[in-house]
Protein backbone atom coordinates (compact mmCIF):
# COMPACT_ATOMS: atom_id res chain seq x y z
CA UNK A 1 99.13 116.16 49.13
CA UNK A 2 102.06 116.58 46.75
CA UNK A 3 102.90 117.84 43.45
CA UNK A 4 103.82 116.24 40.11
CA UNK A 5 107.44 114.69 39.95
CA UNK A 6 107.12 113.80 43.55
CA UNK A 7 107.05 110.17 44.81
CA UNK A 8 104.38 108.51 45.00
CA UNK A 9 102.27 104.99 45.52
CA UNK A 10 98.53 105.90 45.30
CA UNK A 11 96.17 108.84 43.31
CA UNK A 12 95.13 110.16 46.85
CA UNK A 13 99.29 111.01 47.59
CA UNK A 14 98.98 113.39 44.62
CA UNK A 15 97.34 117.11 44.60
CA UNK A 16 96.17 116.45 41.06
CA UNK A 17 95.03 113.35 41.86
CA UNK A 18 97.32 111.00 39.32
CA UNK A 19 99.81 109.02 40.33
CA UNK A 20 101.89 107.30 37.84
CA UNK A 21 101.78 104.06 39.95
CA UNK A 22 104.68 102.27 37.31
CA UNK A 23 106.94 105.10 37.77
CA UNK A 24 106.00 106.23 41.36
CA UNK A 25 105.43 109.83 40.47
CA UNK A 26 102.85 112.55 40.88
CA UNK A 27 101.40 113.87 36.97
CA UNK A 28 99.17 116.02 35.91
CA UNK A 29 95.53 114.64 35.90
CA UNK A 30 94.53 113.31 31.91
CA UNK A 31 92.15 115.07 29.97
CA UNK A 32 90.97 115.45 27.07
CA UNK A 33 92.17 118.28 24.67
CA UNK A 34 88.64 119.93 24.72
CA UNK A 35 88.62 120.57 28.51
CA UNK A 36 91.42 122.95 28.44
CA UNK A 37 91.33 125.36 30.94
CA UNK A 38 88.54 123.17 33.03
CA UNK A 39 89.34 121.61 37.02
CA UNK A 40 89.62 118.36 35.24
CA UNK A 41 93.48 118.80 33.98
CA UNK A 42 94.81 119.10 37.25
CA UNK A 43 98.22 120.37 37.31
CA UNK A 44 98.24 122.10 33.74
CA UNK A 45 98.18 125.79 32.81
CA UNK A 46 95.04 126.79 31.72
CA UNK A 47 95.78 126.72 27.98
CA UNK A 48 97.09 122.65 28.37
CA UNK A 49 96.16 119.38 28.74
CA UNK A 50 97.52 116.15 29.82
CA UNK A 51 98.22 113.32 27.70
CA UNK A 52 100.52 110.46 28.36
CA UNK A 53 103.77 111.01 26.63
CA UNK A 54 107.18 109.00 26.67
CA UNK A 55 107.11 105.76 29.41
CA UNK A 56 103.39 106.36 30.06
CA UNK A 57 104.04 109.51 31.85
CA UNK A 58 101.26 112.32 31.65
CA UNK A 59 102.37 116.01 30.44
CA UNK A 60 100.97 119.35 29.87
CA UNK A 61 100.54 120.05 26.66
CA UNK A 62 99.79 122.97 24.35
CA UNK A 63 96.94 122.79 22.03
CA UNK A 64 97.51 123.62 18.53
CA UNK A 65 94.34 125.11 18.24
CA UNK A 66 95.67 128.02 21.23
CA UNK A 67 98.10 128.67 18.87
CA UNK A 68 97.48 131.46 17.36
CA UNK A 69 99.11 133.57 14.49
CA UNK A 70 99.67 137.50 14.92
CA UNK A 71 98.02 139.47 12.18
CA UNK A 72 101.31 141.03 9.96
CA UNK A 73 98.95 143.37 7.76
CA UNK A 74 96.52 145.80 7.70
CA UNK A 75 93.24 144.42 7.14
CA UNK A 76 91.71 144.36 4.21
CA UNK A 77 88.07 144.83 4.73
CA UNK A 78 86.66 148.20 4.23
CA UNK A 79 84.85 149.77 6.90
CA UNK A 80 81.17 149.51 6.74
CA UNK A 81 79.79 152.61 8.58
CA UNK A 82 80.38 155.88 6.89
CA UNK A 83 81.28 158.98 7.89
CA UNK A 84 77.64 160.90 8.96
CA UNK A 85 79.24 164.97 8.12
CA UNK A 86 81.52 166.35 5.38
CA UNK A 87 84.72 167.05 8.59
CA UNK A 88 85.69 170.14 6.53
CA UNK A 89 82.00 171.35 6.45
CA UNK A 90 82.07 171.81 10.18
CA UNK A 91 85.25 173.95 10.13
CA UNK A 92 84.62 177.88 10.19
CA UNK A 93 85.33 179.65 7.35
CA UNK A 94 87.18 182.35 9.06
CA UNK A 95 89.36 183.27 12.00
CA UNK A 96 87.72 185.60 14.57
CA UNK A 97 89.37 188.45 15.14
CA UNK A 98 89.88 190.26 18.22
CA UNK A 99 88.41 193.78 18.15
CA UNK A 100 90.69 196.10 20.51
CA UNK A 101 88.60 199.37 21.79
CA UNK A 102 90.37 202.60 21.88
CA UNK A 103 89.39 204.98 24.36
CA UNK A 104 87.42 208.56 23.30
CA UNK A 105 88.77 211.38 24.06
């Protein structure tokens, strides 16, 4: 079988199973937007699907709804689990101190 953009006169020509039969060419498999990432858009990345486009030729396309924004702040909900010790409770009061033994004579 061959891939998209190659020529072609029948679906079974095609590894993704579509052949544009007006245009001759191998495209990706349609499908509907809410299959993305599923075996039935053949010939899209797994965040695509095919729709037909300009001179009824099927493309991958990107979903808006994979679009997504980064976050630019810091959030702004407060944590809900609080702390379980006072952290300057568990610190020792004082530095041990290294005892050094003379010897007796």
């Amino acid at each position: 079988r061959i891939g998209s953009g190659q020529v072609c006169v029948d679906d079974s020509h095609c590894a993704t199973e579509a052949c544009n039969k007006m245009l001759s060419l191998c495209q990706c498999k349609e499908c509907d937007v809410n299959l993305l990432g599923s075996i039935s858009c053949l010939g899209c990345e797994a965040d695509q699907y095919c729709a037909p486009v300009e001179n009824n030729l099927n493309e991958c396309l990107i979903s808006a709804a994979t679009i997504s924004i980064a976050p630019t702040g810091m959030p702004v909900k407060k944590p809900t689990i609080s702390p379980t010790a006072n952290p300057s409770s568990a610190l020792p009061t004082s530095m041990p101190v290294k005892a050094t033994i003379s010897p007796t004579t």
